[in-house]
Protein backbone atom coordinates (compact mmCIF):
# COMPACT_ATOMS: atom_id res chain seq x y z
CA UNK A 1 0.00 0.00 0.00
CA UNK A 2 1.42 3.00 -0.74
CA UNK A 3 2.27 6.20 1.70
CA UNK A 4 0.18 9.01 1.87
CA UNK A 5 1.84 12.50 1.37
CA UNK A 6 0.66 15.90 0.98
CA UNK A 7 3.40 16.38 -1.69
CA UNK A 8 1.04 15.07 -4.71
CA UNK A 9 4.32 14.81 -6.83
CA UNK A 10 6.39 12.09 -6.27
CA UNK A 11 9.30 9.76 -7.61
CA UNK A 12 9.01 6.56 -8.42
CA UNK A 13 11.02 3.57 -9.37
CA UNK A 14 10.53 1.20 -12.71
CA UNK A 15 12.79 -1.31 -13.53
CA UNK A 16 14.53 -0.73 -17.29
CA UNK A 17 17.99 -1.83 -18.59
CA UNK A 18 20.50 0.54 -18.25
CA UNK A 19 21.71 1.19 -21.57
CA UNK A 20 17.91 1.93 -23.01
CA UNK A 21 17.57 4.37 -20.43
CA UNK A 22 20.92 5.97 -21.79
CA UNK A 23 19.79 5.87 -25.58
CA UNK A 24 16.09 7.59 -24.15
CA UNK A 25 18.16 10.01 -22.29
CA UNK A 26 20.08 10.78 -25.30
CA UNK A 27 16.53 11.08 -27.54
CA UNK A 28 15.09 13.33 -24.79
CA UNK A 29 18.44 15.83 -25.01
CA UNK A 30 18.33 16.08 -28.94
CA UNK A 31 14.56 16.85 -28.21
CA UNK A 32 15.85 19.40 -26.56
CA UNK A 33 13.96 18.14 -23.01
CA UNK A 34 14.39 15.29 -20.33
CA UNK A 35 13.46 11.63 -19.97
CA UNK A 36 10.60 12.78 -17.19
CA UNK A 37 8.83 15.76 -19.42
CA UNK A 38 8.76 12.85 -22.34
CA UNK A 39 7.42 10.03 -19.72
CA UNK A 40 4.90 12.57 -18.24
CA UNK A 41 3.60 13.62 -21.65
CA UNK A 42 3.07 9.91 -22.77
CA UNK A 43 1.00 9.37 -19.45
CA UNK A 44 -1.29 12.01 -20.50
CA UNK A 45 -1.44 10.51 -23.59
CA UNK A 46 -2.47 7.13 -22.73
CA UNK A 47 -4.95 8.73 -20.09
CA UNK A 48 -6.46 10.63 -22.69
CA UNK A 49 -6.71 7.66 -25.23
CA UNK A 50 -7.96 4.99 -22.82
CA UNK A 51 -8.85 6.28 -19.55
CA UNK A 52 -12.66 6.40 -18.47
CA UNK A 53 -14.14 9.44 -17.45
CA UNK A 54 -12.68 9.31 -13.52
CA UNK A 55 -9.29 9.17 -14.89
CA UNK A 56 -9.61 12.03 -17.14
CA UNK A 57 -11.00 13.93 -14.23
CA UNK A 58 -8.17 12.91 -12.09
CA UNK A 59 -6.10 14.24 -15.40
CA UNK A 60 -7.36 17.28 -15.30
CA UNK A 61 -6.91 17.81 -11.19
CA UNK A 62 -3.50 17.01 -11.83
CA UNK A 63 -2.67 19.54 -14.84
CA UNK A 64 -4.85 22.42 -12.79
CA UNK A 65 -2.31 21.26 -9.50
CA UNK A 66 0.63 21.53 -11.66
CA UNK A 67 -0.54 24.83 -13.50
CA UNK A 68 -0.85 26.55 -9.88
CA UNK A 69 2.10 24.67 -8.45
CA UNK A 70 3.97 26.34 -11.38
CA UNK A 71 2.55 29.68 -10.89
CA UNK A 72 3.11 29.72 -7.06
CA UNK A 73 7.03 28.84 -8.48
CA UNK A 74 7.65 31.08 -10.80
CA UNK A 75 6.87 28.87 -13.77
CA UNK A 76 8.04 25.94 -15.54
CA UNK A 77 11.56 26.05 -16.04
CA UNK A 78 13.04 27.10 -19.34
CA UNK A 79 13.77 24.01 -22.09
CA UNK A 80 17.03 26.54 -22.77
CA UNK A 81 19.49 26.19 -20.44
CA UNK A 82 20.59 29.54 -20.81
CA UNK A 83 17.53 31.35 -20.44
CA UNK A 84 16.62 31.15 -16.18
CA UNK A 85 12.89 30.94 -15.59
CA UNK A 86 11.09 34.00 -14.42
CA UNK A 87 11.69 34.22 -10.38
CA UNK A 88 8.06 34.08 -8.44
CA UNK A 89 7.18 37.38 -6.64
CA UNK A 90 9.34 39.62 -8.81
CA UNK A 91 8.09 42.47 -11.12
């Protein structure tokens, strides 16, 4: 059973041979983003394709949660690691 937490974002652990994660890794940096915004955005895709209509509510709870987590933050950091994300509370 898993641990309840008022952090609603949390890691978790899959099994996958080493090297694929590498190559993916690789994939993710010539797309110019990370292994976790390409395994997030295939989630929402699957939920979208075949979830039922309590786990695209629970889809869109979580994007509205992220959407104000990122807000509260400052915003989603920048895909250019040159370019620093806007700093929350500064104008």
């Amino acid at each position: 059973m898993a641990v309840e937490s008022d952090d609603h974002t949390f890691s978790t652990r899959f099994r996958i041979p080493r090297v694929m994660w590498d190559a993916y890794g690789r994939v993710a940096t010539r797309l110019n983003t990370d292994r976790t915004a390409l395994l997030v955005e295939h989630v929402r895709a699957d939920i979208r394709a075949h979830g039922d209509a309590e786990d695209i509510a629970a889809l869109e709870a979580a994007e509205r949660e992220l959407s104000e987590r990122r807000a509260r933050k400052g915003g989603r950091p920048s895909k250019n690691p040159k370019v620093k994300a806007p700093q929350a509370g500064l104008s």
